[in-house]
C-alpha atoms as a PDB file:
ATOM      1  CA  UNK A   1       0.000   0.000   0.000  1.00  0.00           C
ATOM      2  CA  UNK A   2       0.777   3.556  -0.425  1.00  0.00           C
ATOM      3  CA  UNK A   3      -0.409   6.224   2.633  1.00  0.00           C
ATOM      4  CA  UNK A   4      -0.930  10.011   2.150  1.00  0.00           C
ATOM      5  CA  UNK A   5       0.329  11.473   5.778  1.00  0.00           C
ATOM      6  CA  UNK A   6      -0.889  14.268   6.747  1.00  0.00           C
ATOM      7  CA  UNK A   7       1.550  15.956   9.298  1.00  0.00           C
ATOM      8  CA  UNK A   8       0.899  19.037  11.164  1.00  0.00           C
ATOM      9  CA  UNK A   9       4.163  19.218  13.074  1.00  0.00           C
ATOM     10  CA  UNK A  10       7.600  18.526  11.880  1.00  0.00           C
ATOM     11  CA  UNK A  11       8.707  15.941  15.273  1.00  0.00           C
ATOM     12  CA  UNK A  12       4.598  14.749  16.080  1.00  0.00           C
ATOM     13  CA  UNK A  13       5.357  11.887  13.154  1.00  0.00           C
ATOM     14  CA  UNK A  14       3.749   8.572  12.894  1.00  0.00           C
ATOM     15  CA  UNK A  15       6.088   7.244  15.392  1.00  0.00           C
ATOM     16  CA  UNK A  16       6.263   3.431  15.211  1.00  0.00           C
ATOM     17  CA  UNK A  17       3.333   3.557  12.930  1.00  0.00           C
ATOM     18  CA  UNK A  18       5.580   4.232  10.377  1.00  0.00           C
ATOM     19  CA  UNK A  19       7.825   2.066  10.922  1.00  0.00           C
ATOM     20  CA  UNK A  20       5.769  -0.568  10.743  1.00  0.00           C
ATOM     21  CA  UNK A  21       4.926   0.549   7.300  1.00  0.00           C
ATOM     22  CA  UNK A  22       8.391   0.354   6.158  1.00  0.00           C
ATOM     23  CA  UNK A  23       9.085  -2.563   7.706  1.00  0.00           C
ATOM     24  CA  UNK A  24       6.017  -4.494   5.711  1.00  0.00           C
ATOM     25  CA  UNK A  25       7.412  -3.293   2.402  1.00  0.00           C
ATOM     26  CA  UNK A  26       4.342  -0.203   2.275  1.00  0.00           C
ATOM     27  CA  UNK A  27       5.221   3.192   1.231  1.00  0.00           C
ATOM     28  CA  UNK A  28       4.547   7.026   2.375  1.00  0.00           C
ATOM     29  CA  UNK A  29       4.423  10.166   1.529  1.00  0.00           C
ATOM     30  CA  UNK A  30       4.069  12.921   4.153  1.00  0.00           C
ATOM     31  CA  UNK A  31       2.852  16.589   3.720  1.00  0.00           C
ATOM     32  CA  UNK A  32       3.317  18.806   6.200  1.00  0.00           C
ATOM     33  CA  UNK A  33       0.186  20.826   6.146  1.00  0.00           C
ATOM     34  CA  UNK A  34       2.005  23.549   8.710  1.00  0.00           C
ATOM     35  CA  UNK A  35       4.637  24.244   6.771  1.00  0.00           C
ATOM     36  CA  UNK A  36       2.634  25.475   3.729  1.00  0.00           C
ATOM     37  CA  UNK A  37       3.279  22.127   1.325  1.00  0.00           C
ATOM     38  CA  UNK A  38       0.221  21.579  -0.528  1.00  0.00           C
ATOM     39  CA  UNK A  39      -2.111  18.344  -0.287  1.00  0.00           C
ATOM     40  CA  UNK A  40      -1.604  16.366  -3.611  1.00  0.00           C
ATOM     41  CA  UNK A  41      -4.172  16.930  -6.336  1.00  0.00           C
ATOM     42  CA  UNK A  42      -3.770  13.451  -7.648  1.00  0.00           C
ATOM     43  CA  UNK A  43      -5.358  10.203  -5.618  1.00  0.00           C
ATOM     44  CA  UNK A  44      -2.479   8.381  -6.129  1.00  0.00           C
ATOM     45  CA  UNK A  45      -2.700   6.458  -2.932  1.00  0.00           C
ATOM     46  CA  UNK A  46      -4.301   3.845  -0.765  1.00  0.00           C
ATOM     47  CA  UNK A  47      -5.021   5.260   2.715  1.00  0.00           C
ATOM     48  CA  UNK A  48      -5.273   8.388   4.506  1.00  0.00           C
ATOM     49  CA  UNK A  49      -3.507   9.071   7.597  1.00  0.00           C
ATOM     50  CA  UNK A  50      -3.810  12.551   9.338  1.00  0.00           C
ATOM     51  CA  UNK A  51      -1.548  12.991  12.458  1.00  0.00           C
ATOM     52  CA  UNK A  52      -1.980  15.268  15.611  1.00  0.00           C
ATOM     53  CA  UNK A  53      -0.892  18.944  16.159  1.00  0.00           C
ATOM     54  CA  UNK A  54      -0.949  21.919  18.986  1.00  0.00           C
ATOM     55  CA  UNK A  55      -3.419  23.830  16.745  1.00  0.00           C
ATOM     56  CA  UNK A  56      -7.337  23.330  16.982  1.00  0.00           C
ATOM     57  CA  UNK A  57     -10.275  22.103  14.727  1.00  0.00           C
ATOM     58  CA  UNK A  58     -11.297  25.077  15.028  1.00  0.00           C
ATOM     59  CA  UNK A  59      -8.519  27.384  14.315  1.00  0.00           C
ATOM     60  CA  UNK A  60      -8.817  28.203  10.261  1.00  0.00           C
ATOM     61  CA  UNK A  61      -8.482  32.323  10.522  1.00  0.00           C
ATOM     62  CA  UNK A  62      -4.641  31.125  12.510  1.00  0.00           C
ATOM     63  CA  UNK A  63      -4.360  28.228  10.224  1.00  0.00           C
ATOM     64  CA  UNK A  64      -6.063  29.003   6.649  1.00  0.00           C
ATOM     65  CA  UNK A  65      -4.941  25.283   5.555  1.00  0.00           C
ATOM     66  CA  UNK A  66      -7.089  23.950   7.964  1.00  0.00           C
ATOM     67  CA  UNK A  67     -10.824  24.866   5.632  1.00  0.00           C
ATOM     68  CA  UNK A  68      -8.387  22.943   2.945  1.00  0.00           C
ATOM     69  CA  UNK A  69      -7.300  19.914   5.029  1.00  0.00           C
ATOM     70  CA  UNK A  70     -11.657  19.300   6.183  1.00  0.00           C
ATOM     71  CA  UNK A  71     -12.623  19.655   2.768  1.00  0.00           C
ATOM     72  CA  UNK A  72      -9.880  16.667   1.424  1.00  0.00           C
ATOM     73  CA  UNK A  73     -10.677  14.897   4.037  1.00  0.00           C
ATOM     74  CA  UNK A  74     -14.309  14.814   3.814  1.00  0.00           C
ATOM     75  CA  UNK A  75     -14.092  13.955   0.054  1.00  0.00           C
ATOM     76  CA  UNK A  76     -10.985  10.938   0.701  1.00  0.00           C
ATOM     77  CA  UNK A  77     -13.303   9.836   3.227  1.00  0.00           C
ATOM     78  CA  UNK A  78     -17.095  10.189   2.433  1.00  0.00           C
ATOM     79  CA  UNK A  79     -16.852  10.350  -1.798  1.00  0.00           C
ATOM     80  CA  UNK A  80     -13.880   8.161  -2.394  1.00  0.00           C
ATOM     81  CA  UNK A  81     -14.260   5.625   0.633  1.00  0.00           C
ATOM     82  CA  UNK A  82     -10.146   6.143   1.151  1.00  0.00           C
ATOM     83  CA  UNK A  83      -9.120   3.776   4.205  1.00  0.00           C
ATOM     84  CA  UNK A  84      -8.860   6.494   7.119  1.00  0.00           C
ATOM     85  CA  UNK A  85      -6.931   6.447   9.956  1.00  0.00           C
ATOM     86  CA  UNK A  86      -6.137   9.313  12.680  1.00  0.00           C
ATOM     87  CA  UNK A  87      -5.033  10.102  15.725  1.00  0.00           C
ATOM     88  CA  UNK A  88      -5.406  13.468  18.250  1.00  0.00           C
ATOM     89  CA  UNK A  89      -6.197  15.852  15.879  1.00  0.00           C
ATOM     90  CA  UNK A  90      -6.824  13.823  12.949  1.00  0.00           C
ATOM     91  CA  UNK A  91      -9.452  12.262  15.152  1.00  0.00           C
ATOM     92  CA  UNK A  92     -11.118  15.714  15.972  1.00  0.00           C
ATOM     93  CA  UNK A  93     -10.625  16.442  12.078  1.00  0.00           C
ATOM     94  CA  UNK A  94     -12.500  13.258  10.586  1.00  0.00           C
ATOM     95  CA  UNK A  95     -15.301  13.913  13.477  1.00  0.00           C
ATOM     96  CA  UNK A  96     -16.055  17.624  12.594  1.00  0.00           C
ATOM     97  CA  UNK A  97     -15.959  16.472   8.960  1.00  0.00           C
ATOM     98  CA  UNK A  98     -18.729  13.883   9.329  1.00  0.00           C
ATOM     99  CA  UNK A  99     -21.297  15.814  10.673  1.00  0.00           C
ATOM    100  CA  UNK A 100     -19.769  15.581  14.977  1.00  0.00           C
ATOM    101  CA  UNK A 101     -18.413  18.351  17.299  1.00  0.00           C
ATOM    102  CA  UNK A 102     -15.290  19.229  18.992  1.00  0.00           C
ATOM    103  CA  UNK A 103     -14.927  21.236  21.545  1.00  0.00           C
ATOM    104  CA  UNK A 104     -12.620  22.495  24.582  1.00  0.00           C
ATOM    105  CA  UNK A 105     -12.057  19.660  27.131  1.00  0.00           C
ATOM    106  CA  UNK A 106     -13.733  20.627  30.654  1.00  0.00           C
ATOM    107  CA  UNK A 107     -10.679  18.242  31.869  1.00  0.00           C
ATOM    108  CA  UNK A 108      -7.493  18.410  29.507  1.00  0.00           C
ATOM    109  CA  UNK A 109      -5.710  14.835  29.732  1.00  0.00           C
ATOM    110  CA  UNK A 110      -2.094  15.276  29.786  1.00  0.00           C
ATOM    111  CA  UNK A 111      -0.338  12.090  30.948  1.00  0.00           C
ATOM    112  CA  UNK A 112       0.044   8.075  30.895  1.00  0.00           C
ATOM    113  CA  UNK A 113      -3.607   7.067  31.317  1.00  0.00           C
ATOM    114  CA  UNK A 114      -5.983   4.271  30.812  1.00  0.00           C
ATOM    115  CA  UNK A 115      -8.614   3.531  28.279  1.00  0.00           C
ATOM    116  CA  UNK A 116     -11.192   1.405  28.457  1.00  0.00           C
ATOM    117  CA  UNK A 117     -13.079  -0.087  25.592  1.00  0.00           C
ATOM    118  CA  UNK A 118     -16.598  -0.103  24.633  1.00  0.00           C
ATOM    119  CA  UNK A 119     -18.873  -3.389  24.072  1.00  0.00           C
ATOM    120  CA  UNK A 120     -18.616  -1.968  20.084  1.00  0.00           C
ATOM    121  CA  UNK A 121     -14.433  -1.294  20.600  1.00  0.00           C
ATOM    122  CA  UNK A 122     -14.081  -4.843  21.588  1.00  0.00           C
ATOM    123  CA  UNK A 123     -16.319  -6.564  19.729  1.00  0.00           C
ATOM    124  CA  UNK A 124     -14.931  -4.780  16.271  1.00  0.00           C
ATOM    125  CA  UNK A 125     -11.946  -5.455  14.081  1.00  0.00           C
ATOM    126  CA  UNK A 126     -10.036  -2.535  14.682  1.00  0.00           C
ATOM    127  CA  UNK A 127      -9.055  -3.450  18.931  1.00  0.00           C
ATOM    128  CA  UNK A 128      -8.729  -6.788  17.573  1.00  0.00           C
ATOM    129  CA  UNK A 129      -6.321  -8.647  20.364  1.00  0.00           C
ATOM    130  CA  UNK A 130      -6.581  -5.065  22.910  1.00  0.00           C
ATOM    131  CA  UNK A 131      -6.917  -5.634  26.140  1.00  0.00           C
ATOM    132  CA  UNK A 132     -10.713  -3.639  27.828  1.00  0.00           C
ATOM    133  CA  UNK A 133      -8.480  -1.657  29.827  1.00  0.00           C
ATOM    134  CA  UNK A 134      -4.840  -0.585  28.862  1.00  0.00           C
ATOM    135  CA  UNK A 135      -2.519   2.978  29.320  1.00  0.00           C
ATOM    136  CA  UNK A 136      -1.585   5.100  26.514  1.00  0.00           C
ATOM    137  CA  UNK A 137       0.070   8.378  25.926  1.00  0.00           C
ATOM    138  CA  UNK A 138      -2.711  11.649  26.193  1.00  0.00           C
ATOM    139  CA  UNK A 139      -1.754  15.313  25.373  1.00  0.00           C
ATOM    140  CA  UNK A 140      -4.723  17.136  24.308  1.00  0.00           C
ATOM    141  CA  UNK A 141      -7.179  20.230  25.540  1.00  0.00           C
ATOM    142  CA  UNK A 142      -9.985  19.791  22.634  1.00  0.00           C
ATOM    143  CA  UNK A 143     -11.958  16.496  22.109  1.00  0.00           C
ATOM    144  CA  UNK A 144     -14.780  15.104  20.052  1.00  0.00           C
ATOM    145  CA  UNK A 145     -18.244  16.157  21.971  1.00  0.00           C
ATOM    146  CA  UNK A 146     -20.742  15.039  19.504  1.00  0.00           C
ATOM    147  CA  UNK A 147     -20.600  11.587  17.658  1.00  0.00           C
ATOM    148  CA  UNK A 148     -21.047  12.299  13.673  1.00  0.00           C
ATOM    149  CA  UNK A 149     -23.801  10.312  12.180  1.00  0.00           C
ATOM    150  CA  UNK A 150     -23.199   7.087  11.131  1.00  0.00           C
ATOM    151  CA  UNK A 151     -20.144   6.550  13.679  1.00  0.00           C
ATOM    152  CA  UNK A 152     -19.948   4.445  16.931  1.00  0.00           C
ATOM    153  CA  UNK A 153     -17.543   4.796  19.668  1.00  0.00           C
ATOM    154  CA  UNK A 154     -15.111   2.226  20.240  1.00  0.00           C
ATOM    155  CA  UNK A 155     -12.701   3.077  23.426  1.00  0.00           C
ATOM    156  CA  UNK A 156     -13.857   6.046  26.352  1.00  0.00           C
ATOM    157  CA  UNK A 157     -12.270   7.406  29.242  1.00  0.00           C
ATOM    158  CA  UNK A 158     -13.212   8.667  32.698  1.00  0.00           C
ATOM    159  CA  UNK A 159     -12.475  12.502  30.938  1.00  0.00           C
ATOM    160  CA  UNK A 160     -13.366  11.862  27.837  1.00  0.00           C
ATOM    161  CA  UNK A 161     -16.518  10.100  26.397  1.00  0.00           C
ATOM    162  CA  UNK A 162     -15.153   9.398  22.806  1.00  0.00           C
ATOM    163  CA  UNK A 163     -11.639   7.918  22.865  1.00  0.00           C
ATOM    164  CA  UNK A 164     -11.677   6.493  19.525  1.00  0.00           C
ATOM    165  CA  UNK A 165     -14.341   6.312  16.710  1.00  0.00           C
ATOM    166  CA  UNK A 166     -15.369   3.896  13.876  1.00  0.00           C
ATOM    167  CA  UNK A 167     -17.368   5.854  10.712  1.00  0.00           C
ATOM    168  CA  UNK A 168     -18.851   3.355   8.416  1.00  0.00           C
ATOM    169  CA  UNK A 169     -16.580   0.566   7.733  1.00  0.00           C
ATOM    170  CA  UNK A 170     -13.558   2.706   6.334  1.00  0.00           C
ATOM    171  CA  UNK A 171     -12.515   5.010   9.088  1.00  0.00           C
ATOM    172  CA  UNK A 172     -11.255   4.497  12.001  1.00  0.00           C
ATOM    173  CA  UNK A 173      -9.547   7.854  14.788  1.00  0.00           C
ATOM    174  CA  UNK A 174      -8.292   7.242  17.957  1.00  0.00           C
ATOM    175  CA  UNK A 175      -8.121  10.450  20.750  1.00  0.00           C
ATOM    176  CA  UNK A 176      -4.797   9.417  22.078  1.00  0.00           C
ATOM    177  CA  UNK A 177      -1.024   8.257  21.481  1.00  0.00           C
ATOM    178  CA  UNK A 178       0.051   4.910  21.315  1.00  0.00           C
ATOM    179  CA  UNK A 179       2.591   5.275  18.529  1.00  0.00           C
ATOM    180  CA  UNK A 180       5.489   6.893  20.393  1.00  0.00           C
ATOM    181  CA  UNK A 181       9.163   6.180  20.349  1.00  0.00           C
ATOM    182  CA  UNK A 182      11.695   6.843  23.148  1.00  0.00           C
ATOM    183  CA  UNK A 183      12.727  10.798  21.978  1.00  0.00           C
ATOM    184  CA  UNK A 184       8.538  11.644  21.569  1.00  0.00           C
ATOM    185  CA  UNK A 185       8.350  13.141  24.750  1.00  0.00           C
ATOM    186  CA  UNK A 186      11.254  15.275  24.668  1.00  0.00           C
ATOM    187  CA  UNK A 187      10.492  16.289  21.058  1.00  0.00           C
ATOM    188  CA  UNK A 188       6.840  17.379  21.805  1.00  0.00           C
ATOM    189  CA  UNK A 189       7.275  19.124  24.954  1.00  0.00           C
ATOM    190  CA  UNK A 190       9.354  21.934  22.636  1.00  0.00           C
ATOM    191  CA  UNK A 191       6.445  22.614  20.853  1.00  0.00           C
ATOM    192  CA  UNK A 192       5.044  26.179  23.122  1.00  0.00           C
ATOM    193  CA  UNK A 193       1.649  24.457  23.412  1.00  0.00           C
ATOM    194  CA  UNK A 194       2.584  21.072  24.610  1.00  0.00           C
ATOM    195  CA  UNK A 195       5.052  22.651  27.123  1.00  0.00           C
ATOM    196  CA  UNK A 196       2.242  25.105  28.714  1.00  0.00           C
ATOM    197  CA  UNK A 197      -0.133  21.866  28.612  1.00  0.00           C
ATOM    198  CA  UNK A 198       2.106  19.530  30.261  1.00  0.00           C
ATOM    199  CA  UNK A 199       3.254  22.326  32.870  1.00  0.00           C
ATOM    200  CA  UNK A 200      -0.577  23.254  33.797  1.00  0.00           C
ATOM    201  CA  UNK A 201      -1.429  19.509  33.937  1.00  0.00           C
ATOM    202  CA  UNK A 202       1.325  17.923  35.485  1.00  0.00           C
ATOM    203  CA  UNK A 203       3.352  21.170  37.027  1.00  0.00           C
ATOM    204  CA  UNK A 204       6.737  21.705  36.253  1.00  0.00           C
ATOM    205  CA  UNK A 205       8.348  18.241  36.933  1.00  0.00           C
ATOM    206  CA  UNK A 206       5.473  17.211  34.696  1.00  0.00           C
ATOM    207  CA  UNK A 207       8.420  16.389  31.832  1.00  0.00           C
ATOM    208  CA  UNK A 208      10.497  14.237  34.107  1.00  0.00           C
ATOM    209  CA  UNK A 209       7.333  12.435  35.009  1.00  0.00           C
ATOM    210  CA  UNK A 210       5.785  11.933  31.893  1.00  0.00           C
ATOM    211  CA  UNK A 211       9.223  11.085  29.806  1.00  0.00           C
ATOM    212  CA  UNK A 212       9.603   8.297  33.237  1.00  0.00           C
ATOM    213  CA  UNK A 213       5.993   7.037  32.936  1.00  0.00           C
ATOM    214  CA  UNK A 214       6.366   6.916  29.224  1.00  0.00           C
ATOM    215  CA  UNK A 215       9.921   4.688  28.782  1.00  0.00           C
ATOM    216  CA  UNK A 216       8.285   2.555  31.767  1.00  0.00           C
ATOM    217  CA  UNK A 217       5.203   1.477  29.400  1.00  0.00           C
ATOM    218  CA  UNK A 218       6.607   2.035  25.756  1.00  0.00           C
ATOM    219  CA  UNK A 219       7.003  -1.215  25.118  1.00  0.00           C
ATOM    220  CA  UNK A 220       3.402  -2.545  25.882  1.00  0.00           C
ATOM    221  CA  UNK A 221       2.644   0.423  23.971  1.00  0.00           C
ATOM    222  CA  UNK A 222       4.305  -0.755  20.698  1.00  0.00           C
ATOM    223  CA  UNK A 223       2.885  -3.840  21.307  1.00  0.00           C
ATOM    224  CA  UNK A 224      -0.817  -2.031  21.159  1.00  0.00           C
ATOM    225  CA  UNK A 225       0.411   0.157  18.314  1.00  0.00           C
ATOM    226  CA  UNK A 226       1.434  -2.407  16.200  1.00  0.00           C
ATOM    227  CA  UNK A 227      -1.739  -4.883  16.899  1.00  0.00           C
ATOM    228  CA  UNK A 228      -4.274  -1.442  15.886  1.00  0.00           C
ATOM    229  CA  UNK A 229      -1.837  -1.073  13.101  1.00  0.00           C
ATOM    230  CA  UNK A 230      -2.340  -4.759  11.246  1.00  0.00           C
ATOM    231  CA  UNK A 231      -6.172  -4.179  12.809  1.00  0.00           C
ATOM    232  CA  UNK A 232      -6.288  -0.804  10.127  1.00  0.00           C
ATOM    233  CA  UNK A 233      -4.437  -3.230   7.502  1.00  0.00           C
ATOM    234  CA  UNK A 234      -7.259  -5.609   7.510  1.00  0.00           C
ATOM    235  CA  UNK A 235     -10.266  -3.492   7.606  1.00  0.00           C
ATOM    236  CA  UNK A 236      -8.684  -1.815   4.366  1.00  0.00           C
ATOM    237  CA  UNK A 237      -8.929  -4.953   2.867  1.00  0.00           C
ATOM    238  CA  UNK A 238     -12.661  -5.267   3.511  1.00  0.00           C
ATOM    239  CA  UNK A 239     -13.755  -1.955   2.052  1.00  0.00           C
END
């Protein structure tokens, strides 16, 4: 397969994602939306991935690219049935573009916490092999408030209702991080937003104690990433 990813900050990558990609013999190509390169007028690929970022949904007068970035997705997604995948942002993205909401989180979630599935999360094909209950990576302020019709919720948490989201058969967005490597936390907290995030949430040690609680469950982490990753693989070969 080939994957469009859409990036909208230069060290938030797709992590070990990615390298699971290269690693199976797939290909990528990765715009980076924030840096002003253009999305590809061609549909020369096989699935859509769209990353996370410090900027929100909401935010096209800051971030013109934004109106852009809805409208390709919408079209990949909901005219062309493109295989979707996202993650933080690109979760909040493919909700807002399908008819849901995003809005301001009453409680940010900024930290290793746990997830718990829904009866539809681990019943599906996409948590496939996840344990009900398991600890990822969160670092995000906004979240998905209204479900978009046509879309079911898969994973929850005790802050947030909508962890992760199936629309249709062909997209699948997940709120929080499972696809970090061992320099992600040190990379994202230089990004201004992140920093002020993690500082607020987690006060100024917060760094020390999320790069120690993050090394300390990468590697069940990976584990998770790559399962959701061959999970994505297989529902793209059922649309």
């Amino acid at each position: 397969m080939h994957i469009l990813i859409l990036q909208h900050a230069r060290v938030e990558t797709a992590g070990s994602l990615g390298q699971f990609l290269k690693e199976d013999g797939h290909t990528s190509e990765v715009v980076h939306l924030d840096e002003g390169e253009k999305l590809p007028e061609n549909s020369n690929f096989d699935g859509l991935w769209v990353l996370g970022g410090p900027m929100d949904v909401w935010e096209e007068e800051k971030y013109p690219w934004l109106k852009e970035e809805k409208a390709f997705i919408k079209y990949q997604v909901q005219q062309k049935g493109t295989p979707f995948l996202g993650i933080c942002l690109g979760h909040q993205l493919l909700a807002e573009c399908m008819g849901g909401k995003v809005s301001k989180s009453q409680k940010p979630e900024v930290g290793v916490l746990d997830v718990l599935l829904t009866e539809s999360g681990q019943s599906g094909v996409f948590f496939d092999g996840v344990p009900e209950n398991f600890k990822t990576l969160q670092w995000h302020s906004a979240e998905v408030t209204e479900l978009p019709p046509g879309s079911k919720v898969l994973a929850w948490s005790e802050s947030c209702s909508i962890q992760a989201l199936q629309w249709q058969t062909r997209a699948f967005s997940i709120q929080f991080h499972l696809e970090i490597e061992d320099d992600t936390v040190l990379n994202w907290s230089n990004i201004p937003e992140y920093k002020l995030s993690l500082e607020q949430e987690m006060g100024i040690n917060g760094f020390k104690k999320m790069q120690n609680d993050c090394l300390q469950n990468i590697s069940q982490m990976k584990e998770k990433a790559e399962r959701l990753y061959i999970n994505w693989m297989q529902t793209t070969a059922r649309t």
